[in-house]
N, C-alpha and C. Protein backbone atom coordinates (compact mmCIF):
# COMPACT_ATOMS: atom_id res chain seq x y z
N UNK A 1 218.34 80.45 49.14
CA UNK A 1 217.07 80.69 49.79
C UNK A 1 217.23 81.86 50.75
N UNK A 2 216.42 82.74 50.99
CA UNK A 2 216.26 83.87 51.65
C UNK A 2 215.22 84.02 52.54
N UNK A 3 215.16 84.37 53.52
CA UNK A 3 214.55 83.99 54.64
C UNK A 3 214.02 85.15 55.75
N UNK A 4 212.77 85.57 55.38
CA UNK A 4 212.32 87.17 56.40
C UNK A 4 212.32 85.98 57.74
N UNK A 5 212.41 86.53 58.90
CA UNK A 5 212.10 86.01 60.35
C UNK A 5 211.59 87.08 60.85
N UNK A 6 210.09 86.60 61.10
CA UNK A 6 209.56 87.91 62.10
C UNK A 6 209.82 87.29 63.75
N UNK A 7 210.67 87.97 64.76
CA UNK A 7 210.47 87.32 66.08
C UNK A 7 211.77 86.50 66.03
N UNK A 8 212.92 87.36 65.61
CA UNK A 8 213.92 86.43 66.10
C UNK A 8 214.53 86.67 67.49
N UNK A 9 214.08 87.33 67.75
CA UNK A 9 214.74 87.81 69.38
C UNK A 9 214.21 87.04 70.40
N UNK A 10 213.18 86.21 70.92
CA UNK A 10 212.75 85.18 71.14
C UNK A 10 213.44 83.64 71.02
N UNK A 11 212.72 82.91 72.35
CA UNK A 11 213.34 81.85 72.36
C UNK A 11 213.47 80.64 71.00
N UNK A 12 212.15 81.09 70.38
CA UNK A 12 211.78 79.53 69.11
C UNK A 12 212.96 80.34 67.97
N UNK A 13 212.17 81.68 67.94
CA UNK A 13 212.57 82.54 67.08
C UNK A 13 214.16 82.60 67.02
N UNK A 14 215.21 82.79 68.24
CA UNK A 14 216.58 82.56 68.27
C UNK A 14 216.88 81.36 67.87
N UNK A 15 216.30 80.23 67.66
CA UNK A 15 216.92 79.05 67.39
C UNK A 15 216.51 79.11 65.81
N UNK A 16 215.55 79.34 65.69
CA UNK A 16 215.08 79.29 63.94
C UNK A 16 216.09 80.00 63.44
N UNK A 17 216.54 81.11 63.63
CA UNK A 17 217.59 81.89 62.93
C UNK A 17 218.93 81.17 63.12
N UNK A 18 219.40 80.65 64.36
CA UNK A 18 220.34 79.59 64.27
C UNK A 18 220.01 78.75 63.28
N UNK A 19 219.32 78.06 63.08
CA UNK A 19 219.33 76.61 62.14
C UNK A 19 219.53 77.69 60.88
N UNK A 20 218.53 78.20 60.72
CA UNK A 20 218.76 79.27 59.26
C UNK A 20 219.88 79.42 58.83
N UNK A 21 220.90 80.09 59.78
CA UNK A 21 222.21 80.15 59.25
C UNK A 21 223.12 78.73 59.15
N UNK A 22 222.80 78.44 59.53
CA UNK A 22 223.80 76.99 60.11
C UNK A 22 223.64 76.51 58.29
N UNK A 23 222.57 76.73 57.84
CA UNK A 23 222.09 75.68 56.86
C UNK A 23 222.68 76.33 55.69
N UNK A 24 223.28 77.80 55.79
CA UNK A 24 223.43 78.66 54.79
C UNK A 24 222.71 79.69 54.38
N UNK A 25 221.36 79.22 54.59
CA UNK A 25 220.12 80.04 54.21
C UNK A 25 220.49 81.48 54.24
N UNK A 26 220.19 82.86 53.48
CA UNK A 26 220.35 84.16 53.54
C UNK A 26 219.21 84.56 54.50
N UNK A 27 219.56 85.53 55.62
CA UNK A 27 218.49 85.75 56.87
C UNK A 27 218.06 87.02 56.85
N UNK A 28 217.06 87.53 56.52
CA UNK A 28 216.60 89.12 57.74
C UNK A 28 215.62 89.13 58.69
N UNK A 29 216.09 89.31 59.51
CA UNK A 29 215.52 89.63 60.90
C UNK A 29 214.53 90.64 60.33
N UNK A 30 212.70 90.43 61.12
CA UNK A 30 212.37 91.34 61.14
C UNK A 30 211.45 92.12 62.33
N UNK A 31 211.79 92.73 62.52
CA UNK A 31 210.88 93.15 64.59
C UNK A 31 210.56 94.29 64.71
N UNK A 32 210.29 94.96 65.71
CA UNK A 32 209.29 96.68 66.07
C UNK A 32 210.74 97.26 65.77
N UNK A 33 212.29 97.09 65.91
CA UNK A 33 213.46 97.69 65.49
C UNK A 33 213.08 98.48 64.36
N UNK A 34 212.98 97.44 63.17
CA UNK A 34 213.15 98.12 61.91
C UNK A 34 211.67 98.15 60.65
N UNK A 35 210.77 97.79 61.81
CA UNK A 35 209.53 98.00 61.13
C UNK A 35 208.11 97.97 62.06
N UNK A 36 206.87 98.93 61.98
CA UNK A 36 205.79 98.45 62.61
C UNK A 36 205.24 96.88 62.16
N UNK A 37 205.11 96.30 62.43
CA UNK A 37 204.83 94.77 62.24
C UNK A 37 203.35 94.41 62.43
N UNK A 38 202.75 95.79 63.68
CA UNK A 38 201.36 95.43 63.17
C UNK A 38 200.42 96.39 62.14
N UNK A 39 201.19 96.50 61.43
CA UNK A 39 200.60 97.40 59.82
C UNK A 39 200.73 96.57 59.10
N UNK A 40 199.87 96.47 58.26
CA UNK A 40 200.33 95.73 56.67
C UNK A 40 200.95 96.38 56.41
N UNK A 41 201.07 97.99 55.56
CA UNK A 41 201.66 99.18 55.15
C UNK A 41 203.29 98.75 55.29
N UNK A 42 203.17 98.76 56.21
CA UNK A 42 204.52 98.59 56.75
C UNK A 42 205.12 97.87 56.68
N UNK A 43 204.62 96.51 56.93
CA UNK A 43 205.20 95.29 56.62
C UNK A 43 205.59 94.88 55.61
N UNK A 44 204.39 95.35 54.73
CA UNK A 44 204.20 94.62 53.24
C UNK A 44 205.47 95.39 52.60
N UNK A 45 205.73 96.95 53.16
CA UNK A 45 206.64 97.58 52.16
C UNK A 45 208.08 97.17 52.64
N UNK A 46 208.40 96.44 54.05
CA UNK A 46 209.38 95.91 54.10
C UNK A 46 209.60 94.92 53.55
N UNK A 47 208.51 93.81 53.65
CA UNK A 47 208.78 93.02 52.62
C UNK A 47 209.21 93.00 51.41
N UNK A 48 208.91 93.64 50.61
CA UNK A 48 208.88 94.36 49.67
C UNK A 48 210.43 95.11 48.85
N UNK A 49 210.79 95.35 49.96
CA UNK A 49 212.70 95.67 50.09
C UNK A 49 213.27 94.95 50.03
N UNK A 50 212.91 93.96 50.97
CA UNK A 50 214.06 92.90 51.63
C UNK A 50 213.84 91.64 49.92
N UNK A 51 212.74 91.59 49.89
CA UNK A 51 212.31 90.34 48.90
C UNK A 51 212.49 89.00 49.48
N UNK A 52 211.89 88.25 50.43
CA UNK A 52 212.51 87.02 50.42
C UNK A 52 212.11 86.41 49.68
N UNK A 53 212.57 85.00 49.58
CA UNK A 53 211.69 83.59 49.36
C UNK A 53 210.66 83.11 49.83
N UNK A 54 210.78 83.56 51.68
CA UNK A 54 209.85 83.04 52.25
C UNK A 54 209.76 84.12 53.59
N UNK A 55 208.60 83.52 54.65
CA UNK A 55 208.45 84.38 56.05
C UNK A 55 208.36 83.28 56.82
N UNK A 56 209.16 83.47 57.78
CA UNK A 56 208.79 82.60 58.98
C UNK A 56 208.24 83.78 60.35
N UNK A 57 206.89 83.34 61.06
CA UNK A 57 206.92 84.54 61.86
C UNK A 57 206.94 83.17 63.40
N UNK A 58 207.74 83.85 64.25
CA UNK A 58 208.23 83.27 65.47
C UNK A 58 207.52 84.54 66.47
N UNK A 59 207.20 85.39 66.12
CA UNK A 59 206.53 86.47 66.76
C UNK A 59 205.50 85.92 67.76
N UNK A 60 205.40 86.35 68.95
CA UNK A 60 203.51 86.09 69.76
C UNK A 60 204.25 86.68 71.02
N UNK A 61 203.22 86.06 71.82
CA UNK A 61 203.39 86.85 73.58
C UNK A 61 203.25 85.74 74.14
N UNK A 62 203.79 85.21 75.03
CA UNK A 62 203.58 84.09 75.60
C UNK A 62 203.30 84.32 77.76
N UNK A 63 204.16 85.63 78.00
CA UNK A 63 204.25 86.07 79.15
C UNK A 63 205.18 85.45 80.00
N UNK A 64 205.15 86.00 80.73
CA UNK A 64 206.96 85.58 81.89
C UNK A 64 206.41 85.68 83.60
N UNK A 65 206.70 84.33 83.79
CA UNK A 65 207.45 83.49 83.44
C UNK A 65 206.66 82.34 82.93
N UNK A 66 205.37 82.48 82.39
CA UNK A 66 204.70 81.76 81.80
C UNK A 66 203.37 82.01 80.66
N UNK A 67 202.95 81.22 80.45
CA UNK A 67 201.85 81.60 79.60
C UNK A 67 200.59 81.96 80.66
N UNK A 68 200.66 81.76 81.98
CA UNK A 68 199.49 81.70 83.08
C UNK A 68 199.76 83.13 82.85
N UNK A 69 201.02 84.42 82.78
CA UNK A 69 200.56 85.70 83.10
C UNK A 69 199.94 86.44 82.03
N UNK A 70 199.96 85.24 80.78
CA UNK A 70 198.90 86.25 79.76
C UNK A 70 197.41 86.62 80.36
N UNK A 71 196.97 86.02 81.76
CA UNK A 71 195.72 86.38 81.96
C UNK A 71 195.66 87.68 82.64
N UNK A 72 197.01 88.15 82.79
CA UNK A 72 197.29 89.75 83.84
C UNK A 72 197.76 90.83 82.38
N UNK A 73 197.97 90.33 81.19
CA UNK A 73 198.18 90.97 80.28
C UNK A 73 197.60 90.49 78.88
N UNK A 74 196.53 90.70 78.91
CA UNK A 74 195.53 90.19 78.06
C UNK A 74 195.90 91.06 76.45
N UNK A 75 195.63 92.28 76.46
CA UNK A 75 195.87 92.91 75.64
C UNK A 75 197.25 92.78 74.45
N UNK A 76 197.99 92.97 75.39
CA UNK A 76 199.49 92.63 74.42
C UNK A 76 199.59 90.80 73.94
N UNK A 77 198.98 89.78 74.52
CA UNK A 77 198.35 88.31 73.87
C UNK A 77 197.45 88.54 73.31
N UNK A 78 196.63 89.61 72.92
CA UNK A 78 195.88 89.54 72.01
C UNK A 78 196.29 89.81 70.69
N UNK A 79 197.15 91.12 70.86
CA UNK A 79 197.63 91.28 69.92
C UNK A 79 198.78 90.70 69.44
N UNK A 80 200.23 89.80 70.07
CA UNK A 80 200.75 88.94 69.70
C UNK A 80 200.33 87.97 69.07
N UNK A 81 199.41 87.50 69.53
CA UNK A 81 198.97 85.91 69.45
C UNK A 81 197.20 85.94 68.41
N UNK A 82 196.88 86.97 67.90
CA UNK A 82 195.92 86.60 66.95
C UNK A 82 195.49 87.78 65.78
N UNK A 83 195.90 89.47 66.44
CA UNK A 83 196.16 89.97 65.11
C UNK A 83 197.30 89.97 64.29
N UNK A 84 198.58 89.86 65.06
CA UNK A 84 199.87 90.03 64.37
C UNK A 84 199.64 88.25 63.32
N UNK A 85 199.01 87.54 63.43
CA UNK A 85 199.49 86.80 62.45
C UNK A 85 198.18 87.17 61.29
N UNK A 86 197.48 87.45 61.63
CA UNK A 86 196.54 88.40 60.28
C UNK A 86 197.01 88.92 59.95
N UNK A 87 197.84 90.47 60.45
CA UNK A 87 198.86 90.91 59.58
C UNK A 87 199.50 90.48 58.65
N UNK A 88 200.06 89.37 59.26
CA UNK A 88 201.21 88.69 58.53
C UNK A 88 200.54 88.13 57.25
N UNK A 89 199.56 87.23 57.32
CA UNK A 89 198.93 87.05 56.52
C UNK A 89 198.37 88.22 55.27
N UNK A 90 197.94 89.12 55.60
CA UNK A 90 197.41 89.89 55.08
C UNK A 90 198.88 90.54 53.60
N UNK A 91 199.73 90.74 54.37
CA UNK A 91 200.77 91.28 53.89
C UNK A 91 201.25 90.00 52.72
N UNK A 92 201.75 88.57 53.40
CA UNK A 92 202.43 87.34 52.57
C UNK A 92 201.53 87.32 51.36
N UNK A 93 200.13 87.10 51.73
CA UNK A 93 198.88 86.67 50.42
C UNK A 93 199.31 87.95 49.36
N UNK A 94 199.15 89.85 50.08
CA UNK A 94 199.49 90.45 48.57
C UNK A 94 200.46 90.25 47.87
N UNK A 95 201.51 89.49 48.67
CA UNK A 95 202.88 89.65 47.75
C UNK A 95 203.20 88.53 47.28
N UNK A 96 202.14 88.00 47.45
CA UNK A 96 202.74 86.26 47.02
C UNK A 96 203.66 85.48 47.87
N UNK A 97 203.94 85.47 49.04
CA UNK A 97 205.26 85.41 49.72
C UNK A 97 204.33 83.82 50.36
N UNK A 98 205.62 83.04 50.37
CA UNK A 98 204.74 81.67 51.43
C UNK A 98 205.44 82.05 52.79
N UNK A 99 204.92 81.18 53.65
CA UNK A 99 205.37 81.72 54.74
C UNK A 99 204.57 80.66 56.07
N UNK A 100 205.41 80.64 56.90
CA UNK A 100 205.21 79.32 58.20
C UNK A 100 204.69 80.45 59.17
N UNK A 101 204.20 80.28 59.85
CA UNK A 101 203.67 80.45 61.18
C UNK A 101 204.06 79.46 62.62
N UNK A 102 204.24 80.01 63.54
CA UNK A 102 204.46 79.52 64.69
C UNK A 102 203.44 79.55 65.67
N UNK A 103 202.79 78.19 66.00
CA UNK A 103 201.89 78.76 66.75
C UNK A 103 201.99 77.67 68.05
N UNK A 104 201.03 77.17 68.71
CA UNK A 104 201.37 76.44 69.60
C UNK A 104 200.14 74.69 70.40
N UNK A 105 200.76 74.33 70.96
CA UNK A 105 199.91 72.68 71.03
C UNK A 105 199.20 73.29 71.76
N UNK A 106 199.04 74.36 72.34
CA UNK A 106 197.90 74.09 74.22
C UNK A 106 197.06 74.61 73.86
N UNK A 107 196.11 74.61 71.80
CA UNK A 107 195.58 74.78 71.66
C UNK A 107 194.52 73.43 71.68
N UNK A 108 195.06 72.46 72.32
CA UNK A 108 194.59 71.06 72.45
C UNK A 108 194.65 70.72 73.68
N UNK A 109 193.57 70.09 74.25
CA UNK A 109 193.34 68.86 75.37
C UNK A 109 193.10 67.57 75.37
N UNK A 110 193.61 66.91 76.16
CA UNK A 110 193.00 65.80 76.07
C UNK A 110 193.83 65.06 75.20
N UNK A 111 192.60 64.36 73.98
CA UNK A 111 192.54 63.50 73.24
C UNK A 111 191.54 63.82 72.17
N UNK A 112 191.39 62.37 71.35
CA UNK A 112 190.78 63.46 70.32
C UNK A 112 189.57 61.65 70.92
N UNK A 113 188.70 62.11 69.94
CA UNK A 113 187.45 61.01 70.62
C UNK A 113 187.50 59.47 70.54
N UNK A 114 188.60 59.68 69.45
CA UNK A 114 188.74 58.16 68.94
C UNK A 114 190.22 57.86 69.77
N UNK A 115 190.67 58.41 70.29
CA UNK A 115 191.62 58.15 71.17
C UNK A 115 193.32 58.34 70.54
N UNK A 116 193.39 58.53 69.66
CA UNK A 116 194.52 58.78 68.50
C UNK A 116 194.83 60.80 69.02
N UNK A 117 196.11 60.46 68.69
CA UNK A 117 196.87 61.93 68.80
C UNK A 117 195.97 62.93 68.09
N UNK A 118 196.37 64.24 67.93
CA UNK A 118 195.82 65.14 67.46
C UNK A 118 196.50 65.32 65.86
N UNK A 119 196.18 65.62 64.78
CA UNK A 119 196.93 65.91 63.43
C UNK A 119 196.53 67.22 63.21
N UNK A 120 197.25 67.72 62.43
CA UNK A 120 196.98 68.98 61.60
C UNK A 120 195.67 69.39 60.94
N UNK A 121 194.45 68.75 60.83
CA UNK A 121 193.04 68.98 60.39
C UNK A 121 192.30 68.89 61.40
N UNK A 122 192.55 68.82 62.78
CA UNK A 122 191.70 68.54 63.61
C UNK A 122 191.74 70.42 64.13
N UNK A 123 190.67 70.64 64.57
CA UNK A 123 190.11 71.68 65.33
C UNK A 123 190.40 71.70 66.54
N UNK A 124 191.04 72.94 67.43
CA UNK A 124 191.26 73.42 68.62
C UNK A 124 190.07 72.90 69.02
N UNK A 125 190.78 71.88 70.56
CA UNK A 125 189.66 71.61 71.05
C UNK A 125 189.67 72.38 72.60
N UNK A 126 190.85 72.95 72.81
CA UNK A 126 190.81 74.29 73.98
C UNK A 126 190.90 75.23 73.73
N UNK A 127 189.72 76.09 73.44
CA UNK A 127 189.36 77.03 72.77
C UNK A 127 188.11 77.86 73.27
N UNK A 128 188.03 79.09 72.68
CA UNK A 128 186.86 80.07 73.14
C UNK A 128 185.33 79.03 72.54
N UNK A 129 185.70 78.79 71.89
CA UNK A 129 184.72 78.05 71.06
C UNK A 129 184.13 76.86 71.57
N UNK A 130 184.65 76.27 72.90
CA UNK A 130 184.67 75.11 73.10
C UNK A 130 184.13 75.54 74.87
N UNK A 131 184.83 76.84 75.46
CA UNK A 131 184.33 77.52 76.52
C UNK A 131 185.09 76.68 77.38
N UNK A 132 186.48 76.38 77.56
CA UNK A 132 187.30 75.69 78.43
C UNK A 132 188.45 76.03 78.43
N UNK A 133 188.98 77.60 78.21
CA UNK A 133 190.25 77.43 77.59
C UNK A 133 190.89 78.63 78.50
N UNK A 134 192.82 78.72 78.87
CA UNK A 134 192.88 80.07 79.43
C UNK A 134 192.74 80.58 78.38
N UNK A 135 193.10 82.13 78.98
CA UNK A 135 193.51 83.23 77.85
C UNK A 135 194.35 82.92 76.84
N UNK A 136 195.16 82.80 77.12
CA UNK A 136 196.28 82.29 76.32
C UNK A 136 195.43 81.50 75.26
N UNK A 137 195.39 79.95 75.50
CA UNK A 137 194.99 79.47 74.49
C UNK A 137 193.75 79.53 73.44
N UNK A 138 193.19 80.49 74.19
CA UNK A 138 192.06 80.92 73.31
C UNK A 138 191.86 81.89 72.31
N UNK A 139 193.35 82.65 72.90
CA UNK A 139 193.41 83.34 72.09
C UNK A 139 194.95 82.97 71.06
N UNK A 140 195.61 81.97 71.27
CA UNK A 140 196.21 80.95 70.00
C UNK A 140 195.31 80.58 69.32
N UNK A 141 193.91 79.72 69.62
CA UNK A 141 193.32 79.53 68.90
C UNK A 141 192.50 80.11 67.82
N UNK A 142 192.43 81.56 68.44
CA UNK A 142 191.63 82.53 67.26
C UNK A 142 192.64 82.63 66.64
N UNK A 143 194.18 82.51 66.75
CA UNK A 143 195.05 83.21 66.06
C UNK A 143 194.60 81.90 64.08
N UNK A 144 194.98 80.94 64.79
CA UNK A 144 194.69 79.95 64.02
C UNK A 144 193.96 79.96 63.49
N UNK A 145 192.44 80.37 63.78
CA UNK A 145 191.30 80.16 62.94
C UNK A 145 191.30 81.71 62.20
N UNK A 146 192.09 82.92 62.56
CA UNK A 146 192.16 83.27 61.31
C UNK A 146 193.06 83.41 60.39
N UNK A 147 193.42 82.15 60.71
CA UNK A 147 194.90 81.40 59.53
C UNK A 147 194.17 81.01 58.60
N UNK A 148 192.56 80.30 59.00
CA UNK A 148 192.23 79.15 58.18
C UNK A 148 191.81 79.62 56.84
N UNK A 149 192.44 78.46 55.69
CA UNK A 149 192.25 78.78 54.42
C UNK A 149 193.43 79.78 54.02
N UNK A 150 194.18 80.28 54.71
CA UNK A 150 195.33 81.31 54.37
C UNK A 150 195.77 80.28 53.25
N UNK A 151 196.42 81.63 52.06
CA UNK A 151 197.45 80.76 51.06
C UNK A 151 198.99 81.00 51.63
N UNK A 152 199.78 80.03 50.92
CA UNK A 152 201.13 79.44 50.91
C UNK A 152 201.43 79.75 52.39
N UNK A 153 200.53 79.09 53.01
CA UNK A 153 200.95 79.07 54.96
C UNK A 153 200.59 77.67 55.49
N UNK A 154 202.10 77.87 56.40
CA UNK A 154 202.13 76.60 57.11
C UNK A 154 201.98 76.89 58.56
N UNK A 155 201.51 76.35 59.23
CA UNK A 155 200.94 76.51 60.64
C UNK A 155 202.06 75.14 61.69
N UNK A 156 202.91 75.63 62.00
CA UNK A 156 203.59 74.73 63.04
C UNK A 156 203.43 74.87 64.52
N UNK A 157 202.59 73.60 65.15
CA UNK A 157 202.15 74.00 66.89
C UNK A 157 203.38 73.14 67.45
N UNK A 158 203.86 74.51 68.15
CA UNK A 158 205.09 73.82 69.66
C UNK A 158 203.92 73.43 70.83
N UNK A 159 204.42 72.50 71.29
CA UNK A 159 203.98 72.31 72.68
C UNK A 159 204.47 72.34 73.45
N UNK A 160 206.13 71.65 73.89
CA UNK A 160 206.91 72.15 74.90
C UNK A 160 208.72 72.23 74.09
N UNK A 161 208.70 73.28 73.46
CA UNK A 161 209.88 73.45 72.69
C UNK A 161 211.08 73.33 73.95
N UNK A 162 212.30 72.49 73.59
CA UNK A 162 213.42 72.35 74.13
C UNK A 162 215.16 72.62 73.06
N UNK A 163 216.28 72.40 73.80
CA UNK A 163 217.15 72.72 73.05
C UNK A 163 218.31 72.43 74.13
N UNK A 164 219.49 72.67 73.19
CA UNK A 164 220.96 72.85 74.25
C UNK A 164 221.29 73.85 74.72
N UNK A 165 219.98 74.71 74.89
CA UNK A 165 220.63 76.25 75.82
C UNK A 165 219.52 76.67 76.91
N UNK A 166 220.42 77.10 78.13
CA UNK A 166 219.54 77.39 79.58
C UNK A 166 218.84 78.13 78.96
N UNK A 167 217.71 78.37 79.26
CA UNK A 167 216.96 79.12 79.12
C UNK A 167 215.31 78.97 79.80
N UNK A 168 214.69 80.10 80.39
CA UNK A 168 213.01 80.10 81.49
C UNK A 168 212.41 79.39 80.45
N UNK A 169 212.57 79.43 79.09
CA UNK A 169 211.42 79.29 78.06
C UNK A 169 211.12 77.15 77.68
N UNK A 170 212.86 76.80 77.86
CA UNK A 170 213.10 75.45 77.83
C UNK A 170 213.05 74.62 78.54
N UNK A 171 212.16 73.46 77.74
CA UNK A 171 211.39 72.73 78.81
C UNK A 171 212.61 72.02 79.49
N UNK A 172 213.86 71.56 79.10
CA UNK A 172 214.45 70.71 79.98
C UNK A 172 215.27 71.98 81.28
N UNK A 173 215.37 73.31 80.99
CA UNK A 173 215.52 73.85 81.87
C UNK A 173 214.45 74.25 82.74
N UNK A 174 213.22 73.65 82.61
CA UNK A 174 211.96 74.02 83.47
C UNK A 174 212.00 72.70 84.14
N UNK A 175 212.56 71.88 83.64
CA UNK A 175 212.60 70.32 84.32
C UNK A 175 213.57 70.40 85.75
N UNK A 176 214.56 70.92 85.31
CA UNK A 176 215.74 71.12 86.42
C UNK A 176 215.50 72.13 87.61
N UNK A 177 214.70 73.08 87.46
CA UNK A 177 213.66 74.09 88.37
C UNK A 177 212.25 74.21 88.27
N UNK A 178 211.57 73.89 88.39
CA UNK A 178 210.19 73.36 88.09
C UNK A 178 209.80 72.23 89.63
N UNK A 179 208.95 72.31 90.50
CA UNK A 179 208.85 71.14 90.99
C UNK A 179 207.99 70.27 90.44
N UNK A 180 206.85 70.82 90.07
CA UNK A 180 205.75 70.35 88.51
C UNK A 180 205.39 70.95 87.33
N UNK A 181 205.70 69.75 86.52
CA UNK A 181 204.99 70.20 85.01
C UNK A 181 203.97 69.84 84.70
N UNK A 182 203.73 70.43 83.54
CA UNK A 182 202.08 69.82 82.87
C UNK A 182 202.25 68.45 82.91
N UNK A 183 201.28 67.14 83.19
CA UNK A 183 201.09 66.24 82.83
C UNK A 183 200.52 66.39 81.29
N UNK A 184 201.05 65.60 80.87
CA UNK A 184 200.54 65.20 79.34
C UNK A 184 200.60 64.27 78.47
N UNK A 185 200.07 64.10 77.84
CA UNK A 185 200.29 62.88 76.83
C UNK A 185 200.68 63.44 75.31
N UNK A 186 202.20 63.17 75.03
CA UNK A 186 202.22 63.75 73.50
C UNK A 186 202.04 62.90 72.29
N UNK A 187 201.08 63.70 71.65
CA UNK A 187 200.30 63.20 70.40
C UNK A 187 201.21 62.76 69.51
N UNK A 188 202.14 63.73 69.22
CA UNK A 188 202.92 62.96 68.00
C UNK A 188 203.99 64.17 68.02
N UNK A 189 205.48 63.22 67.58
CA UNK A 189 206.67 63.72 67.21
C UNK A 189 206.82 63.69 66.21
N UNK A 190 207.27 64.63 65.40
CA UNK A 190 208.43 64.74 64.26
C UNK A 190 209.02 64.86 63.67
N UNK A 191 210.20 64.71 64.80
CA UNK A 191 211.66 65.93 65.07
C UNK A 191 212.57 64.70 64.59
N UNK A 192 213.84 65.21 64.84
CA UNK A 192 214.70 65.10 65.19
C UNK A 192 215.43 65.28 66.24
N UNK A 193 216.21 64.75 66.82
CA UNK A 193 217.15 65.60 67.95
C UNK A 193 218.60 65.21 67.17
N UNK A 194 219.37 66.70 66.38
CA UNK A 194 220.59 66.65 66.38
C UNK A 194 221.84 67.40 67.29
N UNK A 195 222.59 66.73 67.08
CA UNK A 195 223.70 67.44 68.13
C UNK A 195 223.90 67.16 69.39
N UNK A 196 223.28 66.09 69.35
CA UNK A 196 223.91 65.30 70.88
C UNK A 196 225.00 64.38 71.18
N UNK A 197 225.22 65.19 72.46
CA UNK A 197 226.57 64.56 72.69
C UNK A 197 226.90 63.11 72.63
N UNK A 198 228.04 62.71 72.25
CA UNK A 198 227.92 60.95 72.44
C UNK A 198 228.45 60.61 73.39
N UNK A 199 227.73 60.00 74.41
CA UNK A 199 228.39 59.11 75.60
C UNK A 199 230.19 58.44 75.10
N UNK A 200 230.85 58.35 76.03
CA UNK A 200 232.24 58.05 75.94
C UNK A 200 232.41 56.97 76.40
């Protein structure tokens, strides 16, 4: 299996390429390095070289040290977070290529009416559309809605991605410096956690 990664330089994105290799999988990195990423042209003809199997794009803007400063940098979250995955799209559909998307939970509040977690068919309910949402998530959410109906795409929402490495982006290192986090209620898991240490 062969494996484009758009956005491995990034926190989700560095670990996806870890597991990638770990698993064997054949990897290319792909980023503004060795290609414009927001061209089809461009993309499509890298694609095109490389040939994978598949695309995973880990690509967006999230802002530092949070998603609150996408509201001081609107522009570059716009374009992370809702044309670059049209691109992507645009490019996977001519070539036939399937391909995951990374996108994220805080395109959700709340609950859903019936009181049950949120699933994969339910509609952003923090959203432009809904007139309650920051920047940020409103503009995840357009990213999404112009996912919808995309072929051979999978749409995966993080909500508070964690791991075994320090890092501003990880929630258990936001736990350890952080005096508050989001309150929340999580809808649904379904992970795994491997590689933990065993008590002695």
């Amino acid at each position: 299996m062969h494996i484009a990664l758009i956005g491995a330089t990034g926190y989700v994105g560095g670990e996806f390429a870890r597991q990638i290799e770990t698993r064997g999988y054949r990897l290319t990195t792909i980023g503004r390095s060795n290609c414009d990423i927001y061209s089809v042209d461009s993309l499509s003809k890298r694609l095109t070289d490389v040939a994978p199997d598949a695309v995973i794009n880990c690509a967006g803007y999230t802002g530092k040290p949070n998603v609150d400063a996408c509201e001081l940098d609107k522009m570059n979250c716009l374009s992370g977070n809702a044309v670059l995955p049209g691109v992507i799209r645009e490019a996977c559909e001519s070539l036939g290529i399937p391909w995951g998307h990374v996108s994220s939970g805080c395109i959700f509040t709340g609950t859903r009416d019936d009181g049950a977690g949120f699933t994969e068919s339910d509609t952003p309910n923090f959203s432009y559309r809904q007139n309650n949402c920051s920047w940020y998530s409103g503009i995840k959410a357009l990213g999404v809605e112009i996912l919808t109906e995309a072929q051979k795409c999978c749409i995966w929402r993080l909500r508070i991605p964690f791991s075994n490495f320090d890092s501003p982006r990880n929630y258990l290192s936001k736990v350890q410096r952080y005096e508050n986090l989001l309150e929340s209620e999580n809808s649904r898991y379904l992970g795994r956690i491997e590689n933990a240490p065993e008590n002695d």
